[in-house]
Protein backbone atom coordinates (compact mmCIF):
# COMPACT_ATOMS: atom_id res chain seq x y z
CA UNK A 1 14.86 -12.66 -8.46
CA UNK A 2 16.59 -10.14 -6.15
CA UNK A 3 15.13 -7.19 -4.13
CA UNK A 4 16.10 -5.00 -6.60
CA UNK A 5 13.96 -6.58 -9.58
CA UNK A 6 11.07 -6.69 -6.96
CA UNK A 7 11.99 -3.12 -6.39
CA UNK A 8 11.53 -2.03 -9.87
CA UNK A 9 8.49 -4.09 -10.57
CA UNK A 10 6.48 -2.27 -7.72
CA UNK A 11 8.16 1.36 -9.30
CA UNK A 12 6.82 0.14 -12.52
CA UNK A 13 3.80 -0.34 -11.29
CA UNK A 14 3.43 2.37 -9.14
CA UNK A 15 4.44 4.19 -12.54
CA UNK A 16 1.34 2.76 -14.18
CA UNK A 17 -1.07 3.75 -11.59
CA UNK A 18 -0.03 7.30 -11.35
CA UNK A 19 -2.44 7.75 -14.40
CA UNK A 20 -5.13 7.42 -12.58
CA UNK A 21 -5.46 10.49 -10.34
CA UNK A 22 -8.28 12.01 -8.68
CA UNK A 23 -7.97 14.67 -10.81
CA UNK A 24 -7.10 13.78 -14.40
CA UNK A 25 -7.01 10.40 -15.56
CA UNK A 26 -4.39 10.42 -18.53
CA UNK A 27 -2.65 7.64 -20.87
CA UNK A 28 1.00 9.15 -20.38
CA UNK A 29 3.98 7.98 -22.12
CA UNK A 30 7.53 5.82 -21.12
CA UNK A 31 4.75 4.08 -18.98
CA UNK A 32 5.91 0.49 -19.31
CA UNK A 33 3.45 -2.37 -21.30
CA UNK A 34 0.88 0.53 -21.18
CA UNK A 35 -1.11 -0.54 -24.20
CA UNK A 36 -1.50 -3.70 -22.91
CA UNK A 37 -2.70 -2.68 -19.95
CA UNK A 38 -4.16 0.61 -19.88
CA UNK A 39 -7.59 0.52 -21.37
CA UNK A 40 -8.59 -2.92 -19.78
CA UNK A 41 -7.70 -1.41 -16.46
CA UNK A 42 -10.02 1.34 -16.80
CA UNK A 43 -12.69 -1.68 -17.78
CA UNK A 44 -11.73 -3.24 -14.58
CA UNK A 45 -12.44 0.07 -12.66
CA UNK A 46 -16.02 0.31 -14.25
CA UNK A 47 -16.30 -3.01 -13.53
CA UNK A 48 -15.38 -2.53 -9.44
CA UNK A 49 -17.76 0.50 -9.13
CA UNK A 50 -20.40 -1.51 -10.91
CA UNK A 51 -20.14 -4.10 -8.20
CA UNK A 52 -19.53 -2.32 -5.14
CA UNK A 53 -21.67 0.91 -4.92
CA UNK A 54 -18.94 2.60 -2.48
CA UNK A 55 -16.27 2.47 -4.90
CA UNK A 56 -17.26 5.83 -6.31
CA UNK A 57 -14.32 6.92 -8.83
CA UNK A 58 -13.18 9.70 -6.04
CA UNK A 59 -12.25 6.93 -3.82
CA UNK A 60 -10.81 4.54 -6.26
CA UNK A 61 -8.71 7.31 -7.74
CA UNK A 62 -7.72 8.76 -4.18
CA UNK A 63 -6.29 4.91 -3.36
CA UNK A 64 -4.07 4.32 -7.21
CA UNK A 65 -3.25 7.94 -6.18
CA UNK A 66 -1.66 7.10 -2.73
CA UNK A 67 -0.35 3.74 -3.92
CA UNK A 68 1.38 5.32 -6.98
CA UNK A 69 2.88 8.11 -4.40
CA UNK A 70 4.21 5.23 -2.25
CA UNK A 71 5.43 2.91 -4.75
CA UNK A 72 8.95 4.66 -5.84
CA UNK A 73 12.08 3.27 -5.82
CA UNK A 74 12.99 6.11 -3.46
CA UNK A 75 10.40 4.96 -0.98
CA UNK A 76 10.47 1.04 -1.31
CA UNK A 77 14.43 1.57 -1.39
CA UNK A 78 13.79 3.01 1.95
CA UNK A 79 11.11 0.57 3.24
CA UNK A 80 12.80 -2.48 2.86
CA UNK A 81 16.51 -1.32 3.59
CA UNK A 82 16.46 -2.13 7.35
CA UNK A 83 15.39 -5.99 6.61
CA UNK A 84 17.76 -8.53 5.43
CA UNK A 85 16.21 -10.62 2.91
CA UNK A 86 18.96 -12.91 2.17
CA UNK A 87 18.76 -16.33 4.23
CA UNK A 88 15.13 -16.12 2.93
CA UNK A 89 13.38 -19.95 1.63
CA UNK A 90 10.33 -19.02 -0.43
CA UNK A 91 7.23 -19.98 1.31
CA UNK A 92 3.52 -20.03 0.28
CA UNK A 93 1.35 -17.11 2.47
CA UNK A 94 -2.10 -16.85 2.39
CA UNK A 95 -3.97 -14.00 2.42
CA UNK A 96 -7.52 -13.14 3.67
CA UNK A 97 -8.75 -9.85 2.89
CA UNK A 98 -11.27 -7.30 3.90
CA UNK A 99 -13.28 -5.57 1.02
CA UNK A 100 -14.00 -2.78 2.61
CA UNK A 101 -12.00 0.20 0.81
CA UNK A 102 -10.42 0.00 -2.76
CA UNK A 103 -7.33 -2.53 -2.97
CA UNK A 104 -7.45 -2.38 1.53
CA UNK A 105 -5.02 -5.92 0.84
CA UNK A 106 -2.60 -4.60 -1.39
CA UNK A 107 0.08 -3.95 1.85
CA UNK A 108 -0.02 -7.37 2.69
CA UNK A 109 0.49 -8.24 -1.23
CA UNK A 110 3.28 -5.86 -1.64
CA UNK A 111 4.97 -7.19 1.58
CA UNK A 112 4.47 -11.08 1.19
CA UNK A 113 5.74 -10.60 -2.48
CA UNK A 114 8.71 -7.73 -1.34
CA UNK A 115 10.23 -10.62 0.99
CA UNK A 116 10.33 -13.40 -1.54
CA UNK A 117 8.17 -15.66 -0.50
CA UNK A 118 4.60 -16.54 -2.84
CA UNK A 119 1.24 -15.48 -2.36
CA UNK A 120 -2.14 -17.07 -2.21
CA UNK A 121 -4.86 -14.49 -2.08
CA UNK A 122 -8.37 -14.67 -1.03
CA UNK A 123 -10.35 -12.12 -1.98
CA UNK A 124 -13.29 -10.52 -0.36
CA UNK A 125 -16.13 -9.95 -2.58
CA UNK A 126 -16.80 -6.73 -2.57
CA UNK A 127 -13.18 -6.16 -4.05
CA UNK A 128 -12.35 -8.43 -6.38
CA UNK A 129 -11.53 -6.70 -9.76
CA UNK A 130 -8.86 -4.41 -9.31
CA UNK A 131 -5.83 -6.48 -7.85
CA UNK A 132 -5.81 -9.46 -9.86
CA UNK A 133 -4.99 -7.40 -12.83
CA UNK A 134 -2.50 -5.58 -11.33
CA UNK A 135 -1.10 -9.10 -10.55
CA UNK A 136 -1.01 -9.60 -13.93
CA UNK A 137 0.38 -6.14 -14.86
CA UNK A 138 3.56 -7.18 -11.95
CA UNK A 139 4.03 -10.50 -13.89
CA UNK A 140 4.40 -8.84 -17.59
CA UNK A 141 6.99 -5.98 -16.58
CA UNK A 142 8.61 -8.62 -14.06
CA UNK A 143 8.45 -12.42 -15.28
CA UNK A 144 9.49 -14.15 -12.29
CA UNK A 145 6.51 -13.16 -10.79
CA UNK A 146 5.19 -15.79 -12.72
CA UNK A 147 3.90 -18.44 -10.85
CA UNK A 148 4.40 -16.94 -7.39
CA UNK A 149 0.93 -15.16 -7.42
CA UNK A 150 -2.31 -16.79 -7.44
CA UNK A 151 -6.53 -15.77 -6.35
CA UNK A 152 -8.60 -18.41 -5.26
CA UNK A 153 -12.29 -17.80 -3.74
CA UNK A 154 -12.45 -21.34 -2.74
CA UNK A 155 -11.22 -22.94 0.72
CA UNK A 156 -7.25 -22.20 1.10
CA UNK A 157 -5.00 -25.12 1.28
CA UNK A 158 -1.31 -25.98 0.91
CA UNK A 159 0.18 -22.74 2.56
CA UNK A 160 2.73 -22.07 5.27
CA UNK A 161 1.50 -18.85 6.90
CA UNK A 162 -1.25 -16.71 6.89
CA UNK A 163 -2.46 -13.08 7.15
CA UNK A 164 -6.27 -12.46 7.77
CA UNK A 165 -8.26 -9.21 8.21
CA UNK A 166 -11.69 -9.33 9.65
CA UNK A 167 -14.05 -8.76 12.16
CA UNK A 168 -13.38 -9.30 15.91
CA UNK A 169 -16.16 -12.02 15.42
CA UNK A 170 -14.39 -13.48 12.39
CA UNK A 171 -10.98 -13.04 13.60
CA UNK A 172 -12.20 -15.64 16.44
CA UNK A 173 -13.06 -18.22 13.43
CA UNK A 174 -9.01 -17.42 11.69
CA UNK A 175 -7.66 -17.75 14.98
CA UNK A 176 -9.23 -21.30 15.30
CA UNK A 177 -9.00 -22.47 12.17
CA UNK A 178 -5.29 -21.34 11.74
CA UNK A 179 -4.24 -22.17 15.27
CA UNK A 180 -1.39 -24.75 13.66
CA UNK A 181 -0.16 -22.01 11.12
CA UNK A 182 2.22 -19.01 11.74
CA UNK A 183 -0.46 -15.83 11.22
CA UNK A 184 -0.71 -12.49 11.89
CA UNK A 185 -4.88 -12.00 12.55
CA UNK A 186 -6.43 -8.04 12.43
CA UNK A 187 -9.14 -7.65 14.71
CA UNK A 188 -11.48 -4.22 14.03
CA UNK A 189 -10.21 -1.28 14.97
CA UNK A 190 -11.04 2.21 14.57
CA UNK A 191 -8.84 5.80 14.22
CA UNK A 192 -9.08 8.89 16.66
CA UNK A 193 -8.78 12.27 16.59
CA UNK A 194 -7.93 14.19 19.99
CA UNK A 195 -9.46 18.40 19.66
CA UNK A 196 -8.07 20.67 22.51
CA UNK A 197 -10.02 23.64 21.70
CA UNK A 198 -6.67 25.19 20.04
CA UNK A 199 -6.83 23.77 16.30
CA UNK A 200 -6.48 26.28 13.79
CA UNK A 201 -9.66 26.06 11.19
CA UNK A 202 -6.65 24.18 8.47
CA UNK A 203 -6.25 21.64 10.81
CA UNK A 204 -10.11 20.98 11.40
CA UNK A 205 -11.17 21.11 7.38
CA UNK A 206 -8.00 18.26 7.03
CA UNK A 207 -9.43 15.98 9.96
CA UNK A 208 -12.66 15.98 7.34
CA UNK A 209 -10.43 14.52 5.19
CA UNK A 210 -9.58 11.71 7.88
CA UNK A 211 -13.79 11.53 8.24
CA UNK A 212 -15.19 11.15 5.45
CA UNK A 213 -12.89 9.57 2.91
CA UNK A 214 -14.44 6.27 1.63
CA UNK A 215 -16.99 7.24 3.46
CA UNK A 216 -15.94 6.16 7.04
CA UNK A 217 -15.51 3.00 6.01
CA UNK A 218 -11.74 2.49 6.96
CA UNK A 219 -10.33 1.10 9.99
CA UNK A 220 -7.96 4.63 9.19
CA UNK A 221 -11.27 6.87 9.44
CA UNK A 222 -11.53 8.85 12.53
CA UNK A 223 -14.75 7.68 13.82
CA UNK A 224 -14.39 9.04 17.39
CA UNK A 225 -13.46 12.52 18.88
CA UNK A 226 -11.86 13.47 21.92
CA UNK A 227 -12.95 16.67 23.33
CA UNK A 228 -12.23 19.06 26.90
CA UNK A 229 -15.59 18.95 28.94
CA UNK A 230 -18.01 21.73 27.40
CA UNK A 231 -16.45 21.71 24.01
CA UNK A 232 -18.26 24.43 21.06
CA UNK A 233 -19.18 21.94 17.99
CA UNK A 234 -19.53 24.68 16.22
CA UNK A 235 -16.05 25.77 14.75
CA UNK A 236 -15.77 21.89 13.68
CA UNK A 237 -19.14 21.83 12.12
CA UNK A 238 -17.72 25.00 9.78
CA UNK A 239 -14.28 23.10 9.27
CA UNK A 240 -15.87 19.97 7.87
CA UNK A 241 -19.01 21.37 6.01
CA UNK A 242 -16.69 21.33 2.82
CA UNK A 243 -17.81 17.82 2.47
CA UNK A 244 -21.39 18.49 2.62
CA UNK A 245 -21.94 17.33 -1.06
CA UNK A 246 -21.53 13.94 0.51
CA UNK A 247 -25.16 14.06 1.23
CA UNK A 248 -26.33 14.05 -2.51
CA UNK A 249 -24.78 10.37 -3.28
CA UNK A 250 -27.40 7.78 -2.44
CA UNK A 251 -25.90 5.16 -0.32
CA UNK A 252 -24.58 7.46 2.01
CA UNK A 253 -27.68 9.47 2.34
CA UNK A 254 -29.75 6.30 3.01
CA UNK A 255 -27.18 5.64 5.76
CA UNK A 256 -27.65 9.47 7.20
CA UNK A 257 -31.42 9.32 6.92
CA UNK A 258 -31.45 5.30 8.65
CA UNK A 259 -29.30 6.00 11.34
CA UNK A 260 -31.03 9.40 12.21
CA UNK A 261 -34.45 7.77 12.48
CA UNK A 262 -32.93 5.54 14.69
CA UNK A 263 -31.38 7.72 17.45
CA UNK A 264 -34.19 10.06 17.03
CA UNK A 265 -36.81 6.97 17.95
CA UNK A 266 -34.13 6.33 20.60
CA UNK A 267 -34.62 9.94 22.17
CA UNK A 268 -30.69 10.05 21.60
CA UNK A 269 -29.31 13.77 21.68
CA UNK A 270 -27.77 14.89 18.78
CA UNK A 271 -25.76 17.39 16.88
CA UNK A 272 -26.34 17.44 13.13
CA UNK A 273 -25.25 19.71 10.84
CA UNK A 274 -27.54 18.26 7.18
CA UNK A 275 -24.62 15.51 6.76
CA UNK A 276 -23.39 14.27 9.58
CA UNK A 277 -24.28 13.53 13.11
CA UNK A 278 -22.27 13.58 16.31
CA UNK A 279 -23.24 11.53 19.38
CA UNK A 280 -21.77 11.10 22.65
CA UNK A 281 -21.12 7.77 23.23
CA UNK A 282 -18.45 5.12 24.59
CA UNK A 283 -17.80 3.41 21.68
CA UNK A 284 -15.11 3.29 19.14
CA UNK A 285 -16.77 2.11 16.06
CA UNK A 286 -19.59 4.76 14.75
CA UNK A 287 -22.15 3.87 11.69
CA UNK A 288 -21.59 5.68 8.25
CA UNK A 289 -22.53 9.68 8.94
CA UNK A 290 -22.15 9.51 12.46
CA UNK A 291 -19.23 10.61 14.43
CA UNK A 292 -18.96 9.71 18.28
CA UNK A 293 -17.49 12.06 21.17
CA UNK A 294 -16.44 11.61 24.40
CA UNK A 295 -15.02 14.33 26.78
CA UNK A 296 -11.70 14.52 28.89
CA UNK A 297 -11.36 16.72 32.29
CA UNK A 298 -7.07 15.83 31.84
CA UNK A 299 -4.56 15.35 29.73
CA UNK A 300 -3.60 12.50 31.99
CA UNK A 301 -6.58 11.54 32.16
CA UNK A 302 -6.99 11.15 28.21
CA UNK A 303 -3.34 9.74 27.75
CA UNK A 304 -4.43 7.00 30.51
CA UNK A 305 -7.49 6.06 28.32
CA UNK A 306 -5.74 5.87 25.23
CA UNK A 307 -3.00 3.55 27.00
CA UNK A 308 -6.00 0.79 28.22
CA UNK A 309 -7.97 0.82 24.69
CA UNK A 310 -4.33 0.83 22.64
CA UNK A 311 -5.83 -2.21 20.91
CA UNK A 312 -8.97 -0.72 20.01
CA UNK A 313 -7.32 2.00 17.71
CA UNK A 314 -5.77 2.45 14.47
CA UNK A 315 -4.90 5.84 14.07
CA UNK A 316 -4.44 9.05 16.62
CA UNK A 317 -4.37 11.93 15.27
CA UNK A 318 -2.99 14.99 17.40
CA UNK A 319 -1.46 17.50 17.70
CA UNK A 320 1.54 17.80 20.12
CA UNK A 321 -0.04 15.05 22.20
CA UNK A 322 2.20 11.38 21.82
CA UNK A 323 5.08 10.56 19.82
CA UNK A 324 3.21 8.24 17.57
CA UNK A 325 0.13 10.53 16.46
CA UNK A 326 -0.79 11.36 12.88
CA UNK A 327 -1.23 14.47 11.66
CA UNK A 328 -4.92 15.91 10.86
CA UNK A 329 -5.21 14.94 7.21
CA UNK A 330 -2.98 11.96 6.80
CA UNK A 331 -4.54 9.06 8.38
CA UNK A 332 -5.74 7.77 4.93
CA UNK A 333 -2.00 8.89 3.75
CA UNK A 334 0.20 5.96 5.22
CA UNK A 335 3.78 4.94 4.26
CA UNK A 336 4.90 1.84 3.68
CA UNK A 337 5.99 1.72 6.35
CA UNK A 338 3.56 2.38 8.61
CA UNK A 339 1.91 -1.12 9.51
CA UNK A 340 -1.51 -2.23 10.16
CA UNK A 341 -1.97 -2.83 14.43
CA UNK A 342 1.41 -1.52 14.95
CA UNK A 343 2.59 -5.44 13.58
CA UNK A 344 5.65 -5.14 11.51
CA UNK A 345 4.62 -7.97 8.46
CA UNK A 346 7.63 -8.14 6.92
CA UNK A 347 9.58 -8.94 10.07
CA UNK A 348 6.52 -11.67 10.58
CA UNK A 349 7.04 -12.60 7.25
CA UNK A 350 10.67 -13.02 7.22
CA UNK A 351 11.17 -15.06 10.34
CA UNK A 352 8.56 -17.79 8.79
């Protein structure tokens, strides 16, 4: 199989999951082994949001939306152009993945399959309906897929490399356990957002976007704000308060009402706006509802803390600020090119 087959199996698929968008979920036609596959994928997504209470249809939609926007021939053309594939002897790679957004392995999948070699994938449990059937969908409109993708959820074995997203507490366990094996191991990390008291109110009602999608739950979420000393909350408070129907689904509104009761019993100060609460506070990594600040006096000052905690951060979104910032709306908006921790996988994956 060359990289043009594996090129037109992702387009396919990326075809086949452009029917489910956030906003109209359609059976179209010229959609390739559609019958076989369309209504038992819909059963699948019942059976995901079933399972894991987070996977509200808005969120599973908004991820086969991206997906199916990145997975064009145009765009994995362009991806995988700048590798060379050829010298390439198939290898087995594991993969351990997090659970914590809809199909949050499926980079690591596409890549470890784009290369040539085979995959082994361990699934968390909190997502575990959705990408073996799309494993199945790649191996129907591409047959020498056959064989070269499996799921296990027992203890991984016989496999050359490995790729493992976790916790910085887990990530200790991978690094141990794998020490003899070729890996690439994601740590946490959080996302960013830098405010200069210039944004126009467009920019502020996309960084929302960047907030509250899945819920926070994303290592791409912004979970922390940068602010000048005496910065007005209030223009952001307007900006984001088109998400304030948030409040009415249950899990997150257990979340809001838990993590209030708990700063308020802490005497923390607050800002809260019915839906979400903003704290000053060191930290990177803020509970669901909760947005942390912390102020600047500098722009060198700010550029200098971004350059020690590099490692701690996913995303920075900016405006006008470094060369690699993200623009406010797009941090849940990646290409495929855009890696994970800044680590190039297929360049891991092809020097194995």
């Amino acid at each position: 199989m060359d990289l043009q087959q594996r090129i037109n199996a992702f387009s396919k698929l990326g075809a086949f999951l452009s029917q489910f968008s956030t906003n109209n979920t359609q059976k179209k036609d010229g959609v390739e082994a559609n019958d076989l596959f369309y209504d038992g994928f819909k059963h699948q997504i019942k059976l995901a949001k079933e399972h894991n209470g987070w996977f509200t249809d808005a969120n599973i939609t908004f991820s086969f939306e991206s997906w199916a926007n990145a997975l064009t021939t145009t765009n994995l053309s362009q991806w995988t152009k700048v590798y060379t594939f050829n010298a390439l002897h198939p290898k087995t790679i594991a993969i351990i993945m997090a659970g914590n957004i809809p199909l949050v392995g499926f980079h690591d999948f596409l890549s470890v399959l784009m290369s040539g070699h085979n995959v082994i994938a361990k699934q968390s449990s909190n997502d575990k309906h959705l990408l073996p059937y799309l494993a199945k969908y790649l191996e129907v409109v591409e047959p020498n897929f056959k064989g070269r993708i499996s799921f296990t959820d027992q203890k991984l074995s016989n496999f050359d490399a490995v790729i493992a997203t976790g916790s910085d507490n887990t990530a200790r366990y991978f690094e141990y356990y794998f020490k003899n094996k070729p890996s690439i191991i994601r740590k946490n990390r959080n996302s960013v957002a830098v405010l200069t008291n210039h944004e126009t109110k467009e920019q502020l009602e996309a960084l929302s976007n960047d907030i509250f999608r899945y819920y926070g739950l994303g290592c791409r979420n912004v979970s922390k704000l940068f602010v000048p000393k005496d910065y007005n909350f209030d223009t952001f408070f307007n900006a984001v308060y088109n998400w304030h129907p948030i409040i009415n689904e249950a899990k997150y509104a257990n979340n809001y009402d838990y993590n209030k009761a708990v700063y308020l019993m802490s005497e923390f100060e607050l800002l809260d706006n019915g839906f979400l609460m903003v704290k000053e506070d060191d930290s990177y990594s803020s509970p669901i509802a909760t947005v942390f600040y912390e102020t600047y006096e500098s722009k060198e000052q700010l550029l200098e803390k971004l350059r020690q905690d590099t490692h701690k951060m996913q995303c920075i979104v900016a405006d006008g600020l470094i060369s690699e910032e993200i623009p406010f709306g797009q941090t849940q908006k990646p290409e495929l090119w855009d890696y994970a921790d800044n680590v190039d996988t297929v360049e891991f994956l092809l020097k194995i």
